[in-house]
C-alpha atoms as a PDB file:
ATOM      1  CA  UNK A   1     -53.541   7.366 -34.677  1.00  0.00           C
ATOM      2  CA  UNK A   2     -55.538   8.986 -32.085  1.00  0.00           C
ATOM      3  CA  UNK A   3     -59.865   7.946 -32.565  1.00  0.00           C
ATOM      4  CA  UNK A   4     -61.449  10.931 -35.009  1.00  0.00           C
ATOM      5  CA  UNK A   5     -64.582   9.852 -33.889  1.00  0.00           C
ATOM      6  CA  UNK A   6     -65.946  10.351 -30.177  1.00  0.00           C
ATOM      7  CA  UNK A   7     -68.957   8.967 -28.000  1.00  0.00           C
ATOM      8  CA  UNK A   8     -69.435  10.639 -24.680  1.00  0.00           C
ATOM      9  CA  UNK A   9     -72.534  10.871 -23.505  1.00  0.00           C
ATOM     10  CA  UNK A  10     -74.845  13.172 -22.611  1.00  0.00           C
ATOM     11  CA  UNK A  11     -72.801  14.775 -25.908  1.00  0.00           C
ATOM     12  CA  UNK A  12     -73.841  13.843 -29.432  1.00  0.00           C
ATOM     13  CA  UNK A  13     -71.892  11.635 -31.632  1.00  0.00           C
ATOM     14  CA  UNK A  14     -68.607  13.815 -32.448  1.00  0.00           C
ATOM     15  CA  UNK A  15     -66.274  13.846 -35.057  1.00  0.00           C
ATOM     16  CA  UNK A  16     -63.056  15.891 -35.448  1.00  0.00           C
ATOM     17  CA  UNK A  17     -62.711  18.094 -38.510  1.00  0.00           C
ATOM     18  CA  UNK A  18     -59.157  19.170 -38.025  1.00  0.00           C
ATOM     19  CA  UNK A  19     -60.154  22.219 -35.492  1.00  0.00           C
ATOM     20  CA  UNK A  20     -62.917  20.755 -33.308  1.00  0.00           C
ATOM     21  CA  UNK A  21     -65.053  18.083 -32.249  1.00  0.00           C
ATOM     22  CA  UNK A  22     -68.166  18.633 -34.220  1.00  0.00           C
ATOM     23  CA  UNK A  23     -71.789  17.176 -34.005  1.00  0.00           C
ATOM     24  CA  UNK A  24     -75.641  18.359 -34.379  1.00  0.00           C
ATOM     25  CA  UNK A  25     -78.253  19.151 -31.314  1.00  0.00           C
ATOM     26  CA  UNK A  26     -82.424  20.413 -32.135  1.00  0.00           C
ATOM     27  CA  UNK A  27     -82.851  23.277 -29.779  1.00  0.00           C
ATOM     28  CA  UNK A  28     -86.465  23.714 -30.204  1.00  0.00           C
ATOM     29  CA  UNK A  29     -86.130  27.780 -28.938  1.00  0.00           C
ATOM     30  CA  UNK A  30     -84.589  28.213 -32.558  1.00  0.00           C
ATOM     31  CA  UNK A  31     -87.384  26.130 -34.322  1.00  0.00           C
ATOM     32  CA  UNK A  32     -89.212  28.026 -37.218  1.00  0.00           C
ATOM     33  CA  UNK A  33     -86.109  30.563 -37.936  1.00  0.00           C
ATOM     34  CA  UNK A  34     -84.805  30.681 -41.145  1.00  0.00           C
ATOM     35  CA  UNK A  35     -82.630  27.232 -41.612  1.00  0.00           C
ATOM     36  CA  UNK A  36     -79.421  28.595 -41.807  1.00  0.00           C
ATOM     37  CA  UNK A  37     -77.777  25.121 -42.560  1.00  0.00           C
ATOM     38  CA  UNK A  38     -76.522  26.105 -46.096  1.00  0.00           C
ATOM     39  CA  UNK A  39     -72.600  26.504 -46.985  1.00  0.00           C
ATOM     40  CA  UNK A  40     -70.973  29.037 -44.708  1.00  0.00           C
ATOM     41  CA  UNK A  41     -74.135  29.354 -42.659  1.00  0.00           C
ATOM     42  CA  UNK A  42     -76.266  30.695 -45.936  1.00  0.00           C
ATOM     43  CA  UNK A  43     -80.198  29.759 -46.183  1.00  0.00           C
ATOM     44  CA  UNK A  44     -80.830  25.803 -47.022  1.00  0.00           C
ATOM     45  CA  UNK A  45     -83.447  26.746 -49.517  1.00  0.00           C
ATOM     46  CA  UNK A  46     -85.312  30.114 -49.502  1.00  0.00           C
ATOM     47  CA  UNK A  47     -88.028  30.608 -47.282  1.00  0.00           C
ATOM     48  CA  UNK A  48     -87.397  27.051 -45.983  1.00  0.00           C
ATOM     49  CA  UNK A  49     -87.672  27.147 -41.712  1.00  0.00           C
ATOM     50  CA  UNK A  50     -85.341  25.637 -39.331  1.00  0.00           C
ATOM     51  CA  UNK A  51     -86.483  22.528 -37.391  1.00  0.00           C
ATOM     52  CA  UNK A  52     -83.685  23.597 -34.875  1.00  0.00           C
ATOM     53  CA  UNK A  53     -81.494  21.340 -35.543  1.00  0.00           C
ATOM     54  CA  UNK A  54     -78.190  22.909 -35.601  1.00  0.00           C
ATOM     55  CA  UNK A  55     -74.553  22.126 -35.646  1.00  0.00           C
ATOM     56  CA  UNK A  56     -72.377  21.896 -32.376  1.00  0.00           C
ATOM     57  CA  UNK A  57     -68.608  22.518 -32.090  1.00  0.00           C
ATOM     58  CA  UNK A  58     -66.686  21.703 -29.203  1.00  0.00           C
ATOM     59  CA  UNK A  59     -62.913  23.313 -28.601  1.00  0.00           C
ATOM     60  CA  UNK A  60     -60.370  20.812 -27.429  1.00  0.00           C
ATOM     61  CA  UNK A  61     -59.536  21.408 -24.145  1.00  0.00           C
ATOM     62  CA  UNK A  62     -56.090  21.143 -24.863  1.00  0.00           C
ATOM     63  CA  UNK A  63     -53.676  19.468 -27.424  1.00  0.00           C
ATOM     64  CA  UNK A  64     -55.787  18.840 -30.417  1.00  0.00           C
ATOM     65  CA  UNK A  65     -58.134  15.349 -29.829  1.00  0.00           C
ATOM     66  CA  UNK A  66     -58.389  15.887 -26.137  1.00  0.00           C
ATOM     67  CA  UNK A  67     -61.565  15.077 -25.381  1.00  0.00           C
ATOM     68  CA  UNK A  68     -64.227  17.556 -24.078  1.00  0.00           C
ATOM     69  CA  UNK A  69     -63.812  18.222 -20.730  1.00  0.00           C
ATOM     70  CA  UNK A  70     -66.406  18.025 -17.265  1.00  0.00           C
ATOM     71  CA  UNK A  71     -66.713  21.769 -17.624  1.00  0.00           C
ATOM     72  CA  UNK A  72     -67.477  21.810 -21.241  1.00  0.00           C
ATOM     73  CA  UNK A  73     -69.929  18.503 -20.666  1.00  0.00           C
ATOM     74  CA  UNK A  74     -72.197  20.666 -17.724  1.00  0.00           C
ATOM     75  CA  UNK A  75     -71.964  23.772 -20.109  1.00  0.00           C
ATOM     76  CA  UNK A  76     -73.749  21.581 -23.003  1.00  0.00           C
ATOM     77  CA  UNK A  77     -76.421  20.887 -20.522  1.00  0.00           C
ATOM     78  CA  UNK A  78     -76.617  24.111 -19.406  1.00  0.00           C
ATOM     79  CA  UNK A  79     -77.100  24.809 -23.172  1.00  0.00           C
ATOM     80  CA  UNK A  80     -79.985  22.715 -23.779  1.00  0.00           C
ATOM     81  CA  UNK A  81     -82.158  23.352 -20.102  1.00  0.00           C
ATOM     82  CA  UNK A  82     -81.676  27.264 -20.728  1.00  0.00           C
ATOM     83  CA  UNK A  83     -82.254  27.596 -24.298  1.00  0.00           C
ATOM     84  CA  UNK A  84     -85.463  29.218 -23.867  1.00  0.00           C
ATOM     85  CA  UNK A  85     -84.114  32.054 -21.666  1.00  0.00           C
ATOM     86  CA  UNK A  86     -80.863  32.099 -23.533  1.00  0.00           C
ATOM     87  CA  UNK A  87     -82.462  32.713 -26.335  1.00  0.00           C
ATOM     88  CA  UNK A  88     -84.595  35.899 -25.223  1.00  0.00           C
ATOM     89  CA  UNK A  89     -81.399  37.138 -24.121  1.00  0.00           C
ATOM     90  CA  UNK A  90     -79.910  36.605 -27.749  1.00  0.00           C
ATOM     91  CA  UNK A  91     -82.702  38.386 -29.411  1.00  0.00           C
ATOM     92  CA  UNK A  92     -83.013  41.070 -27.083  1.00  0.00           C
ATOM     93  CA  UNK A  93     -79.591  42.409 -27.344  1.00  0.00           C
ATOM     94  CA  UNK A  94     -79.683  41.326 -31.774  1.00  0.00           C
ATOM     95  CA  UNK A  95     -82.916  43.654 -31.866  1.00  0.00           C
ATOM     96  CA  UNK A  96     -81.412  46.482 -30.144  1.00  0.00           C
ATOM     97  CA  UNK A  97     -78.361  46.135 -32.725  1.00  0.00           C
ATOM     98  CA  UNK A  98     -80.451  45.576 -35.424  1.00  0.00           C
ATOM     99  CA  UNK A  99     -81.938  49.140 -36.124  1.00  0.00           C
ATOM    100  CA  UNK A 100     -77.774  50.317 -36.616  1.00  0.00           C
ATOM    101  CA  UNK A 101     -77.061  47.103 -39.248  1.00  0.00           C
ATOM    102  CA  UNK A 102     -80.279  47.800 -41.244  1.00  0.00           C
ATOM    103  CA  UNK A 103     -79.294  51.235 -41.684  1.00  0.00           C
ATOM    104  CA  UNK A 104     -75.674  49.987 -42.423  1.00  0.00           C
ATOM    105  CA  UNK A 105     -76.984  47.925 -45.054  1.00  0.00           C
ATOM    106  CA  UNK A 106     -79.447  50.259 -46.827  1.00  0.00           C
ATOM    107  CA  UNK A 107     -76.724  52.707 -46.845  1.00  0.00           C
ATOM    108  CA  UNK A 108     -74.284  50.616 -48.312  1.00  0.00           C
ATOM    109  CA  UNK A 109     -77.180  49.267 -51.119  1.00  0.00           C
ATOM    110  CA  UNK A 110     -77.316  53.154 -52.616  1.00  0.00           C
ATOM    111  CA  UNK A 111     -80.367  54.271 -49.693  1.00  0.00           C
ATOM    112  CA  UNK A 112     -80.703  57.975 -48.950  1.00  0.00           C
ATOM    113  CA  UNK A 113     -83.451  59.977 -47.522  1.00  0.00           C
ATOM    114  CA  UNK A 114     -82.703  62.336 -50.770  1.00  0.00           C
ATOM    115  CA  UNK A 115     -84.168  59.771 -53.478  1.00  0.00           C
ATOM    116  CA  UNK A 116     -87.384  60.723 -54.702  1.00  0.00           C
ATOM    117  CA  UNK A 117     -90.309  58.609 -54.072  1.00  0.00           C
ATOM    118  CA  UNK A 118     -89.415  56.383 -57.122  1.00  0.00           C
ATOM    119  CA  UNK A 119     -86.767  55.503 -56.182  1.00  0.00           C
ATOM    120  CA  UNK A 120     -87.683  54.936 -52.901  1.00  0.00           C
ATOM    121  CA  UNK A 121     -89.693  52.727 -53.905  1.00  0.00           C
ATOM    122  CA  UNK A 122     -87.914  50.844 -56.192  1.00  0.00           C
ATOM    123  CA  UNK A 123     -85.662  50.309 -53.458  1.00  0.00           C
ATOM    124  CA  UNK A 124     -87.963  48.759 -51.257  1.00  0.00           C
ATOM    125  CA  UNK A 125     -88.931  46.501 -53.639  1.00  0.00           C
ATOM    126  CA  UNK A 126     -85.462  45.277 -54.680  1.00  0.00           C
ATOM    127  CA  UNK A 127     -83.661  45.814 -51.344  1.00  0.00           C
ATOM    128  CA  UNK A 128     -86.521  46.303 -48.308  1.00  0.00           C
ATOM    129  CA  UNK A 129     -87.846  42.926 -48.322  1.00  0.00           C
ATOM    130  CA  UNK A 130     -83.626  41.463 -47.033  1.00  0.00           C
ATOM    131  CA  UNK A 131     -83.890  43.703 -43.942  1.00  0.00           C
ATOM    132  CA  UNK A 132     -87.274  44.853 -42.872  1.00  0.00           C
ATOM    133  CA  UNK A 133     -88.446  47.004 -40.163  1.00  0.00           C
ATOM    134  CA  UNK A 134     -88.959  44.905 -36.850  1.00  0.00           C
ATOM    135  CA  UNK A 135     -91.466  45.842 -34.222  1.00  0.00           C
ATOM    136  CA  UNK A 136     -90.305  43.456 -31.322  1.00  0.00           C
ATOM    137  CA  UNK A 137     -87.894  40.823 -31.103  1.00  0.00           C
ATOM    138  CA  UNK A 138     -89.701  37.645 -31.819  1.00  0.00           C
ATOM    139  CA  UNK A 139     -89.743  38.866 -36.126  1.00  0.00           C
ATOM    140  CA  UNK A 140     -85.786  38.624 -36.125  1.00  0.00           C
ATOM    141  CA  UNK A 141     -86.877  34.997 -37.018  1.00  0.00           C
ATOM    142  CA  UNK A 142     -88.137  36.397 -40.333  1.00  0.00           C
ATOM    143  CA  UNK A 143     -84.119  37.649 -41.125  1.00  0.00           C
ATOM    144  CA  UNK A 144     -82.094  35.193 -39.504  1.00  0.00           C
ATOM    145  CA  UNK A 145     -81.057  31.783 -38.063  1.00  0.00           C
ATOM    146  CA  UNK A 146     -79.043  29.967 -35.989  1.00  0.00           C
ATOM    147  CA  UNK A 147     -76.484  27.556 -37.884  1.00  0.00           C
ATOM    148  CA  UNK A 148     -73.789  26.928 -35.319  1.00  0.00           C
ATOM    149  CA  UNK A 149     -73.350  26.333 -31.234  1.00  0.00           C
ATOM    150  CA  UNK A 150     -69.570  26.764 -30.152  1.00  0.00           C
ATOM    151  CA  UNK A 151     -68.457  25.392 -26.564  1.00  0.00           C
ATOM    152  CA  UNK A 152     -64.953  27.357 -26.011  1.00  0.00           C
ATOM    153  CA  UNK A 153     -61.999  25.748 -24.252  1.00  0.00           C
ATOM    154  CA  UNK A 154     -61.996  28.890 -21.814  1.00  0.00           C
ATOM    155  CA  UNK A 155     -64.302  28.874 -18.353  1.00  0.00           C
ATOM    156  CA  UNK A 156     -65.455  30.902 -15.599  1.00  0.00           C
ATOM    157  CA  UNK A 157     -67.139  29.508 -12.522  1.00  0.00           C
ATOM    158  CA  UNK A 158     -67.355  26.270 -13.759  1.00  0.00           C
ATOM    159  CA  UNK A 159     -69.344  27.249 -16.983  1.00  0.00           C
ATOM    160  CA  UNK A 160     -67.668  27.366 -20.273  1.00  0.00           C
ATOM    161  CA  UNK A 161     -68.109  30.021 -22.483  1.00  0.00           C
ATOM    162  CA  UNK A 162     -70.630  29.680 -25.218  1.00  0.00           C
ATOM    163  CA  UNK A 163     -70.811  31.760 -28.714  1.00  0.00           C
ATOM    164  CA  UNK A 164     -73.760  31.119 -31.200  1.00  0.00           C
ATOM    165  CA  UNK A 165     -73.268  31.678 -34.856  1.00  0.00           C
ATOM    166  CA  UNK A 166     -75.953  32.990 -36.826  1.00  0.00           C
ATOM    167  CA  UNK A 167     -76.906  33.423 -40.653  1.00  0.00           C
ATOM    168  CA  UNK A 168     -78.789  36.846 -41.504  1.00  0.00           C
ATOM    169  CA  UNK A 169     -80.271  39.022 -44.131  1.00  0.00           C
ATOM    170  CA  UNK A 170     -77.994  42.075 -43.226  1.00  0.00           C
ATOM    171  CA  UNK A 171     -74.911  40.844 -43.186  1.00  0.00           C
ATOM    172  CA  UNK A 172     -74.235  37.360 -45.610  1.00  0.00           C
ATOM    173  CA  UNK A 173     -70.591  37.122 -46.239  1.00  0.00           C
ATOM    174  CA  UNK A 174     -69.325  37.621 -42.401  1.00  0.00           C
ATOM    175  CA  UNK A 175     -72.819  36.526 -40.189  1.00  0.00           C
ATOM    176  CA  UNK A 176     -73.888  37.441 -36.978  1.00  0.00           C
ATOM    177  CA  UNK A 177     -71.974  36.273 -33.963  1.00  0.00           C
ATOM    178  CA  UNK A 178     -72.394  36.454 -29.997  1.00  0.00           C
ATOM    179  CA  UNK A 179     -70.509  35.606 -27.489  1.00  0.00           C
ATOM    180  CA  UNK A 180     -72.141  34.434 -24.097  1.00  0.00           C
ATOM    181  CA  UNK A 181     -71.359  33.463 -20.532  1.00  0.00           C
ATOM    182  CA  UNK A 182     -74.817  31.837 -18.426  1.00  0.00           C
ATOM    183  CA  UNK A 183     -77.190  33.930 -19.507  1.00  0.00           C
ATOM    184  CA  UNK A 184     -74.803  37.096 -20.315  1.00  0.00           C
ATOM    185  CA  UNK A 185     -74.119  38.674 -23.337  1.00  0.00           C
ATOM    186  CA  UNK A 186     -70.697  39.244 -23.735  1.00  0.00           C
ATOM    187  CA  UNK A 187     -70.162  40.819 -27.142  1.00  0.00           C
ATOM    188  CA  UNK A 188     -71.832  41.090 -30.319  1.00  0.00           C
ATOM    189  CA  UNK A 189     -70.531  41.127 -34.261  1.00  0.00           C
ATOM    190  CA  UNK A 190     -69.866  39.060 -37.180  1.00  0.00           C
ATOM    191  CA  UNK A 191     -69.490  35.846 -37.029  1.00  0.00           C
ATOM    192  CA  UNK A 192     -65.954  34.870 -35.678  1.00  0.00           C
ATOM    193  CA  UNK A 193     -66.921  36.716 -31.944  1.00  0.00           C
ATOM    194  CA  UNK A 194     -68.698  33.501 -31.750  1.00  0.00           C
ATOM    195  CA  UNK A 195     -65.606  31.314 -31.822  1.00  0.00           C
ATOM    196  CA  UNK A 196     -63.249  33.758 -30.292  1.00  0.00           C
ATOM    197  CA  UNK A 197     -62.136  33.219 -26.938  1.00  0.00           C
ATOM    198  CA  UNK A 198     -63.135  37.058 -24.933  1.00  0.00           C
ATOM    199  CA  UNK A 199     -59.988  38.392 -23.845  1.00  0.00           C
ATOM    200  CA  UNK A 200     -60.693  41.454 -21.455  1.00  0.00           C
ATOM    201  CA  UNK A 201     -63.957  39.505 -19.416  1.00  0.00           C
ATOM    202  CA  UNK A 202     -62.572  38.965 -15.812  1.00  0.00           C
ATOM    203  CA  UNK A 203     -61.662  35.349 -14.402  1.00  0.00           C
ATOM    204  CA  UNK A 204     -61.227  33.525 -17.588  1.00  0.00           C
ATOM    205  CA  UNK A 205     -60.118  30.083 -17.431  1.00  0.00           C
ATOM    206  CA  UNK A 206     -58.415  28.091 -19.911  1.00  0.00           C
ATOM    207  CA  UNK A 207     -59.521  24.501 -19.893  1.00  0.00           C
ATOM    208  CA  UNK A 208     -57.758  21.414 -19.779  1.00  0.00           C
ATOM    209  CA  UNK A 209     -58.509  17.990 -19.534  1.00  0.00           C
ATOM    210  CA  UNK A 210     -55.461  15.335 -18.975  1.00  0.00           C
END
């Protein structure tokens, strides 16, 4: 039987779990987010802030054990000696999405412009606090965190593609997800755009490694 567990440095320890080779890395950009380390990317405790630590999932590069590949290997380092400028990336294009979900969500919570003051109010106090206003980008780390880094099996100029998984106050039972390329954004929504390969981005390249 084929080794579940992997060493390959500069990667973490890995272990397969049945659908990819899976680890931990601290990405200190993320530090003092919410920890978003809890079942199905939920908040450890409340209130409780991330450390960055978060968890790293690699995409075989082909049948299922193949281990990651030179391409997926430069894109973790890529990962950890950008995550600063990655990461204003990330937050610029969540904060200019964020103004639709919060609506989305105070709609779907009973919100209307219609309610008397009272209610208004009482609304605040029961809903307002789970998806505040936000003046710049930097307070998205008072409604969310990131919980998962995925390394795709897919590749364009010698970078694989990345998608980050977050937790977040406005949406808890599918997440926050975005897809990335370098320093692009490629696409935004719940949580599974971060694991699913981009189908209509130019020059994609599926990887392999014999």
């Amino acid at each position: 039987m084929p080794d579940t567990e992997l060493k390959l440095p500069p990667l973490p320890p890995l272990k397969w779990n049945g659908h990819f080779w899976t680890g931990c890395l601290c990405l200190k950009a993320w530090a003092n987010f919410q920890d978003r380390s809890g079942w199905y990317n939920s908040e450890a405790s409340p209130g409780k802030k991330s450390d960055g630590t978060v968890k790293l999932y690699i995409a075989a590069p082909g049948p299922e054990l193949t281990e990651p590949c030179k391409e997926q290997i430069e894109t973790f380092n890529y990962v950890l000696a950008n995550q600063n400028v990655v990461q204003a990336h990330l937050l610029n294009a969540i904060f200019e999405k964020y103004p639709e979900e919060r609506n989305l969500f105070r709609e779907g919570y009973g919100y209307d412009e219609e309610m008397s003051e009272e209610k208004k109010e009482e609304f605040e106090e029961e809903y307002g606090k789970d998806v505040p206003e936000l003046s710049s980008p930097a307070e998205l780390r008072r409604v969310m965190g990131l919980s998962i880094v995925h390394i795709l099996a897919c590749a364009k100029e010698g970078l694989a593609y990345v998608g980050y998984e977050f937790g977040c106050t406005w949406e808890d039972e599918h997440g926050c997800g975005v897809m990335t390329h370098g320093q692009r954004i490629i696409e935004i929504g719940h949580a599974d755009t971060s694991f699913t390969p981009p189908v209509d981005d130019e020059g994609i390249m599926v990887l392999k490694n014999k």
